[in-house]
PDB file of N, CA and C in Angstrom:
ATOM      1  N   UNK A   1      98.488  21.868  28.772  1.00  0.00           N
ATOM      2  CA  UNK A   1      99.022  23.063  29.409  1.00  0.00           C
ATOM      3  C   UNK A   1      99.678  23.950  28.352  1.00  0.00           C
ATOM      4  N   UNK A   2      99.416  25.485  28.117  1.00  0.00           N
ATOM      5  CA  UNK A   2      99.732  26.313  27.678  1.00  0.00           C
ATOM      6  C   UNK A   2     100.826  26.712  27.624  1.00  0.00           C
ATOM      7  N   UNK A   3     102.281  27.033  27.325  1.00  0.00           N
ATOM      8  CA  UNK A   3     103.537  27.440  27.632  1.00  0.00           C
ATOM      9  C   UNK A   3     103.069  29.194  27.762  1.00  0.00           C
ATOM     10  N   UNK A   4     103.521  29.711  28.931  1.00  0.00           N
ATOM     11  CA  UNK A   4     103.546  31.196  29.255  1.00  0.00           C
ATOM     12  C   UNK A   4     104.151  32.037  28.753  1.00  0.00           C
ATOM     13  N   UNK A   5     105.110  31.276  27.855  1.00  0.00           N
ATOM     14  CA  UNK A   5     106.429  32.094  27.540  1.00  0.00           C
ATOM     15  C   UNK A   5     106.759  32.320  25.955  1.00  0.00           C
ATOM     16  N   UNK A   6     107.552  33.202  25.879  1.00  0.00           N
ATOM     17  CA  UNK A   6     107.441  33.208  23.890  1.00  0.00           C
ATOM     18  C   UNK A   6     108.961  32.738  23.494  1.00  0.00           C
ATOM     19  N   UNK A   7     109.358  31.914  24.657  1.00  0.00           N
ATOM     20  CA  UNK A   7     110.833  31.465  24.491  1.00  0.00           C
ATOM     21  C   UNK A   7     110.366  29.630  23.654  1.00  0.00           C
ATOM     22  N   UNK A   8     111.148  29.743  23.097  1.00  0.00           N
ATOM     23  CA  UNK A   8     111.309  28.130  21.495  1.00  0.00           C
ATOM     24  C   UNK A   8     112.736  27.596  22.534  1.00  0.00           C
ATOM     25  N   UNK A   9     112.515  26.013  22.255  1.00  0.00           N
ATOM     26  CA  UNK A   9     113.771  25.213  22.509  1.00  0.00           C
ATOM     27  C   UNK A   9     113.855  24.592  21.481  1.00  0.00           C
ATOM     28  N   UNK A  10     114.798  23.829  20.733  1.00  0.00           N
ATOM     29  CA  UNK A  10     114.898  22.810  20.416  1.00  0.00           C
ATOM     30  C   UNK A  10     115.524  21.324  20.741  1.00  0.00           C
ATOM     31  N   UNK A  11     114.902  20.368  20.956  1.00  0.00           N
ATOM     32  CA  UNK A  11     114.982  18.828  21.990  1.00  0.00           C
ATOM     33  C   UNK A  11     116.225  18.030  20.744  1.00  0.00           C
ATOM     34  N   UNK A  12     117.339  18.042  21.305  1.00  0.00           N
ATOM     35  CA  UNK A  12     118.518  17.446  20.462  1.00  0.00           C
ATOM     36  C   UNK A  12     117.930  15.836  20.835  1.00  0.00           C
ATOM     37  N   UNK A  13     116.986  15.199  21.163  1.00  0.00           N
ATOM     38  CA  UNK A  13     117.055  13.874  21.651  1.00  0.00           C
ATOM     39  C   UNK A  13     115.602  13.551  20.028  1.00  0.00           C
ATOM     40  N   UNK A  14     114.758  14.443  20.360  1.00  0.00           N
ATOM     41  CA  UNK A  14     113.490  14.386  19.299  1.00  0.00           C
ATOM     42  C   UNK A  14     113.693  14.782  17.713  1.00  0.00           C
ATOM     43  N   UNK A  15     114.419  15.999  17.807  1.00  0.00           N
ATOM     44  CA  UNK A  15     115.142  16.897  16.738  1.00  0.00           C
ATOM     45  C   UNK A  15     113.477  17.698  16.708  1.00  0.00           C
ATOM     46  N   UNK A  16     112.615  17.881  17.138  1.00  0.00           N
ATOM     47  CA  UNK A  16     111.575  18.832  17.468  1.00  0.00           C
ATOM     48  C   UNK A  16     111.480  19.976  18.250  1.00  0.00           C
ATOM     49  N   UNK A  17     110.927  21.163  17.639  1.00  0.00           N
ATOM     50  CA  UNK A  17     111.087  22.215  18.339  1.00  0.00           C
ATOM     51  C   UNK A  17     109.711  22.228  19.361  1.00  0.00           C
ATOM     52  N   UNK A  18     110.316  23.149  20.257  1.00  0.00           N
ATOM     53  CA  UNK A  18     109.420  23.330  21.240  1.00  0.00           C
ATOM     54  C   UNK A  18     109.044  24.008  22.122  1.00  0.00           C
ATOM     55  N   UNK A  19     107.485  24.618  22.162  1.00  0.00           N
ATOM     56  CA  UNK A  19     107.199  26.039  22.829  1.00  0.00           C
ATOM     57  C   UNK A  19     107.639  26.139  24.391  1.00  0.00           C
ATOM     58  N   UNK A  20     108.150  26.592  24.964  1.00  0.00           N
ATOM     59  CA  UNK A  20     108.470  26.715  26.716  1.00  0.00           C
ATOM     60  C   UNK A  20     109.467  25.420  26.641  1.00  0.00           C
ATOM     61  N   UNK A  21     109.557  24.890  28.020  1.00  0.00           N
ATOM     62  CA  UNK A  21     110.655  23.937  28.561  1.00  0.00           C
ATOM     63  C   UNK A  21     109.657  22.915  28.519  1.00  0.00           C
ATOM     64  N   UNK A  22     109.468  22.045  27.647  1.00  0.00           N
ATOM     65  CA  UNK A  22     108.303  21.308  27.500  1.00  0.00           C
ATOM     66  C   UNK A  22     109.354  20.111  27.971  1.00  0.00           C
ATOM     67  N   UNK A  23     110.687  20.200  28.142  1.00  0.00           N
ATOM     68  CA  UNK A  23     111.338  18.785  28.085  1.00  0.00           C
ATOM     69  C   UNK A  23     112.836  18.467  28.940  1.00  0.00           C
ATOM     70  N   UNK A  24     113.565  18.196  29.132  1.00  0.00           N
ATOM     71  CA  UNK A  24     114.373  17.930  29.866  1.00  0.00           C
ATOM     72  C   UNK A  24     115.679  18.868  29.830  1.00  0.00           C
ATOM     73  N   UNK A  25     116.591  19.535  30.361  1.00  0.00           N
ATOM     74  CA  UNK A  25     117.124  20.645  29.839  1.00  0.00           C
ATOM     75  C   UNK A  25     118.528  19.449  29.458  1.00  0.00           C
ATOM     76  N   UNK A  26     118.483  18.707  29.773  1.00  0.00           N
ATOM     77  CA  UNK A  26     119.414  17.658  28.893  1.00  0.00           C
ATOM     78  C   UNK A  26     119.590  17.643  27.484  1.00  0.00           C
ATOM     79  N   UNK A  27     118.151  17.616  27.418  1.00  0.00           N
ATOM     80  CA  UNK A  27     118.072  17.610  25.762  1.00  0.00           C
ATOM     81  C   UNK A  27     117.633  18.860  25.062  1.00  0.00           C
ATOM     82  N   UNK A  28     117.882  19.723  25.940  1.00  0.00           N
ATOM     83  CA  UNK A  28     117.084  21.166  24.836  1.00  0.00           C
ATOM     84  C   UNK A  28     118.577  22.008  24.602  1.00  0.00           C
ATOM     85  N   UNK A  29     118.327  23.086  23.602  1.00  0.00           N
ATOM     86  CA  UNK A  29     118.926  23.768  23.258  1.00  0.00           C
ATOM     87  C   UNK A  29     118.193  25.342  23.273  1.00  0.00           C
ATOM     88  N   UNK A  30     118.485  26.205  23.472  1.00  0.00           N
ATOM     89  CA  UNK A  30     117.864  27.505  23.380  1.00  0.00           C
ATOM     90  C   UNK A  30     117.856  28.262  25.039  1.00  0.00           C
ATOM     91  N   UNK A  31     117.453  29.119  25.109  1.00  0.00           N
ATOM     92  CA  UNK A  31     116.632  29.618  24.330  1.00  0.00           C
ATOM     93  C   UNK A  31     116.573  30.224  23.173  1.00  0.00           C
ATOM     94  N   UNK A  32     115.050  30.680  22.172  1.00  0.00           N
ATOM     95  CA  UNK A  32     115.440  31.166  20.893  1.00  0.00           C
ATOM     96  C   UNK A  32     114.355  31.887  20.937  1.00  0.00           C
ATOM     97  N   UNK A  33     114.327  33.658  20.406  1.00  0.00           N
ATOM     98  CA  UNK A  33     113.165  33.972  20.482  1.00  0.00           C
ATOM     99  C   UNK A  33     111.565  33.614  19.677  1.00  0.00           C
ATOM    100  N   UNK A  34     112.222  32.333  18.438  1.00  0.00           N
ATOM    101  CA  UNK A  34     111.101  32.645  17.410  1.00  0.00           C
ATOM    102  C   UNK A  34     111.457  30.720  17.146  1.00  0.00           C
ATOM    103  N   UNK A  35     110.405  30.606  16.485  1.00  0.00           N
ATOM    104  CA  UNK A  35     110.546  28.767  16.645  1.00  0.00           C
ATOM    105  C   UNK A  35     111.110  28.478  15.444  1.00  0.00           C
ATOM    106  N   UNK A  36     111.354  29.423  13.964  1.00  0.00           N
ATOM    107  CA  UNK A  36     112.433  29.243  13.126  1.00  0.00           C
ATOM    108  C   UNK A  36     114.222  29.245  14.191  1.00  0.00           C
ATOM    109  N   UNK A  37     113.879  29.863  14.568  1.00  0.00           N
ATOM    110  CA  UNK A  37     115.631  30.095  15.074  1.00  0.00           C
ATOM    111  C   UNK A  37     115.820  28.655  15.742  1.00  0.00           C
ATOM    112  N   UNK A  38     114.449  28.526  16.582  1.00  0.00           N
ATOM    113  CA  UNK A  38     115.257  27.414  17.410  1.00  0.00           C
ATOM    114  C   UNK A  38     115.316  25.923  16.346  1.00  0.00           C
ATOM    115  N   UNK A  39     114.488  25.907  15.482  1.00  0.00           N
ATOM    116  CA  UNK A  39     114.864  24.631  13.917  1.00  0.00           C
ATOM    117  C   UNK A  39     115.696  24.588  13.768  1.00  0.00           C
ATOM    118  N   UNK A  40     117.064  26.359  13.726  1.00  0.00           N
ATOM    119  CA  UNK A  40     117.971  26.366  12.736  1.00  0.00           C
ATOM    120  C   UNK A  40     118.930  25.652  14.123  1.00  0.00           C
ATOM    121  N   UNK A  41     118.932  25.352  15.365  1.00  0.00           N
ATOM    122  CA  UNK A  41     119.218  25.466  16.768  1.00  0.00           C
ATOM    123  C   UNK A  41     121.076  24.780  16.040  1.00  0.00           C
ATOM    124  N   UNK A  42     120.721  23.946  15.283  1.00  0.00           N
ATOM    125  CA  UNK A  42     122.352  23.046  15.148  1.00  0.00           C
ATOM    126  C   UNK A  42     123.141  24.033  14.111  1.00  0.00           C
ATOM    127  N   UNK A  43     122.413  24.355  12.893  1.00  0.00           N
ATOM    128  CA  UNK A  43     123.338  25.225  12.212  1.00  0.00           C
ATOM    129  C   UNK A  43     123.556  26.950  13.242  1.00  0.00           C
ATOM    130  N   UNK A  44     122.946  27.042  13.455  1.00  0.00           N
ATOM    131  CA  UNK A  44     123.414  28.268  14.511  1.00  0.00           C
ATOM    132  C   UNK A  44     124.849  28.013  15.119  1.00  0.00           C
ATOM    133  N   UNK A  45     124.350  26.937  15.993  1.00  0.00           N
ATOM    134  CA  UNK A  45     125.723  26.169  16.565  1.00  0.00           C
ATOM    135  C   UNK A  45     126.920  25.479  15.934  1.00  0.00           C
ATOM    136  N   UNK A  46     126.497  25.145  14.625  1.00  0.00           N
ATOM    137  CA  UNK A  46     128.185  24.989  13.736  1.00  0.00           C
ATOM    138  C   UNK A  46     128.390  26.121  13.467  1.00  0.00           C
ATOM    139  N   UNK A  47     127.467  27.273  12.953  1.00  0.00           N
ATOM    140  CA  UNK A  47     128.168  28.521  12.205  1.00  0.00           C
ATOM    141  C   UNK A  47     129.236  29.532  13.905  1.00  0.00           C
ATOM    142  N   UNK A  48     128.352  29.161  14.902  1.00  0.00           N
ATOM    143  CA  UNK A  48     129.308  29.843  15.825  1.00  0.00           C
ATOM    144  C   UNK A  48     130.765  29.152  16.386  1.00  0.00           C
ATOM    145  N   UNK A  49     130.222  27.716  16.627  1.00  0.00           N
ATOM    146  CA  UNK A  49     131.751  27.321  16.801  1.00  0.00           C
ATOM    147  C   UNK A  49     132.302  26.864  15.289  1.00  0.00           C
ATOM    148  N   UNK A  50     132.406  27.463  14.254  1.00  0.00           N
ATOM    149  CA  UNK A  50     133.535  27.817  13.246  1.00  0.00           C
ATOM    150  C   UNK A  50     133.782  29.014  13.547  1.00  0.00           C
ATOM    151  N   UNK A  51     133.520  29.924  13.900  1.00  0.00           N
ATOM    152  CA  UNK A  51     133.639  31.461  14.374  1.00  0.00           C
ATOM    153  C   UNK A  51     134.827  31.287  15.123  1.00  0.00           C
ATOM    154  N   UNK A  52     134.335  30.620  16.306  1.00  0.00           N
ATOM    155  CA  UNK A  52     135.383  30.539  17.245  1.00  0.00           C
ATOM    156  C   UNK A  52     136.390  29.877  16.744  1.00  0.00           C
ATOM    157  N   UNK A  53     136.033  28.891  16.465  1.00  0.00           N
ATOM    158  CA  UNK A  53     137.906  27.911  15.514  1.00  0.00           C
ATOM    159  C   UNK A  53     138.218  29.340  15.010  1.00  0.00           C
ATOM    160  N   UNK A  54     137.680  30.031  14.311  1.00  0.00           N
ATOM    161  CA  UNK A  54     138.494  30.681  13.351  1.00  0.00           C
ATOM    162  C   UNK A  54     139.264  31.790  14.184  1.00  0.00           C
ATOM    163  N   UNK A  55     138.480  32.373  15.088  1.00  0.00           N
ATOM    164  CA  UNK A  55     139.314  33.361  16.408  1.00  0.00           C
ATOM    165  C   UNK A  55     140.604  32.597  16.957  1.00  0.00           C
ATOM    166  N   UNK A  56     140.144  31.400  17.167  1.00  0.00           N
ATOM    167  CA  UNK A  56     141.431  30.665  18.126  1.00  0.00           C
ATOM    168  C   UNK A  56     142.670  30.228  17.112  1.00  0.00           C
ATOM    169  N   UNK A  57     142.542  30.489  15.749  1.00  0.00           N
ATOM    170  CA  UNK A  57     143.512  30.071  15.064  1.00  0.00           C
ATOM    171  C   UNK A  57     144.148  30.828  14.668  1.00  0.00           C
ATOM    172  N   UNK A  58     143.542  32.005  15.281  1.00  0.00           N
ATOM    173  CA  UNK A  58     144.205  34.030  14.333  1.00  0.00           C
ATOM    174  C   UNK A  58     144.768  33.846  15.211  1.00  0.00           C
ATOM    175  N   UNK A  59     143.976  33.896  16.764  1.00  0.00           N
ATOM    176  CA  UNK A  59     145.050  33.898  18.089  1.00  0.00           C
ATOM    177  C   UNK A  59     146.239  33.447  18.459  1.00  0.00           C
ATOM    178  N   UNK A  60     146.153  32.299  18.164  1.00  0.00           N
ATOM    179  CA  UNK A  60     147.082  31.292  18.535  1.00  0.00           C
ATOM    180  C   UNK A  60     148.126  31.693  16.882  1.00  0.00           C
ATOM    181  N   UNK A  61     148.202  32.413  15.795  1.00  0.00           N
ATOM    182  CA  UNK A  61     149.378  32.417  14.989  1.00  0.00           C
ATOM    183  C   UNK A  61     149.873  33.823  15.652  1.00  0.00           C
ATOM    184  N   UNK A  62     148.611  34.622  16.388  1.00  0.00           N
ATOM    185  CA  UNK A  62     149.640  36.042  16.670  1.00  0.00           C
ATOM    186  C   UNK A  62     150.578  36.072  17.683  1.00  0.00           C
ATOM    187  N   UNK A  63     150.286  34.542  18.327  1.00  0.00           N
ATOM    188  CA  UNK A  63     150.747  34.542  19.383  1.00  0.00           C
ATOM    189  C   UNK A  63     152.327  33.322  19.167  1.00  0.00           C
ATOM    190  N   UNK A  64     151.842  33.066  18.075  1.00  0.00           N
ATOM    191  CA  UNK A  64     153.148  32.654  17.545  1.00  0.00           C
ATOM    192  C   UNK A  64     154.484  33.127  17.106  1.00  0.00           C
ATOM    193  N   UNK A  65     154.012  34.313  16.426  1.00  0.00           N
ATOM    194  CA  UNK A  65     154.852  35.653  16.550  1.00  0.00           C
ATOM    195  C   UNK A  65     155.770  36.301  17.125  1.00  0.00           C
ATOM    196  N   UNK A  66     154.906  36.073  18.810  1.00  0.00           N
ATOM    197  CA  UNK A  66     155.561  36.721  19.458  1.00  0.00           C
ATOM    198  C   UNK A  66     157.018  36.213  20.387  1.00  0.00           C
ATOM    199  N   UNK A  67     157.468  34.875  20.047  1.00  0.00           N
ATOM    200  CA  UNK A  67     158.575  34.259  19.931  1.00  0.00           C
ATOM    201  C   UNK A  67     159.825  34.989  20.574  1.00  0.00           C
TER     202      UNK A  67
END
């Protein structure tokens, strides 16, 4: 069967990417528009939650401040 769609997952259980929902949404990650993005699927996801640590730690000193 053909996947219809031009959406990439990547399967955190296989570490394989994969065209459409070929697999359990347990184990997928994405969507991603291009099947490099969904490879990069884990560093995507550390580079954003360090993003966020780094928001929640500006936050939380401005809010220290305010004392």
């Amino acid at each position: 069967m053909t996947p219809t769609t031009d959406e990439w997952y990547f399967n955190t259980l296989t570490g394989e990417v994969e065209h459409g929902k070929a697999s359990s949404w347990t184990h997928r990650m994405g969507p991603y528009p291009t099947q490099e993005a969904a490879q990069n699927a884990y560093a995507s996801a550390r580079e954003r939650t360090r993003q966020w640590d780094d928001e929640d730690a500006r936050w939380g000193d401005e809010q220290d401040g305010d004392d």
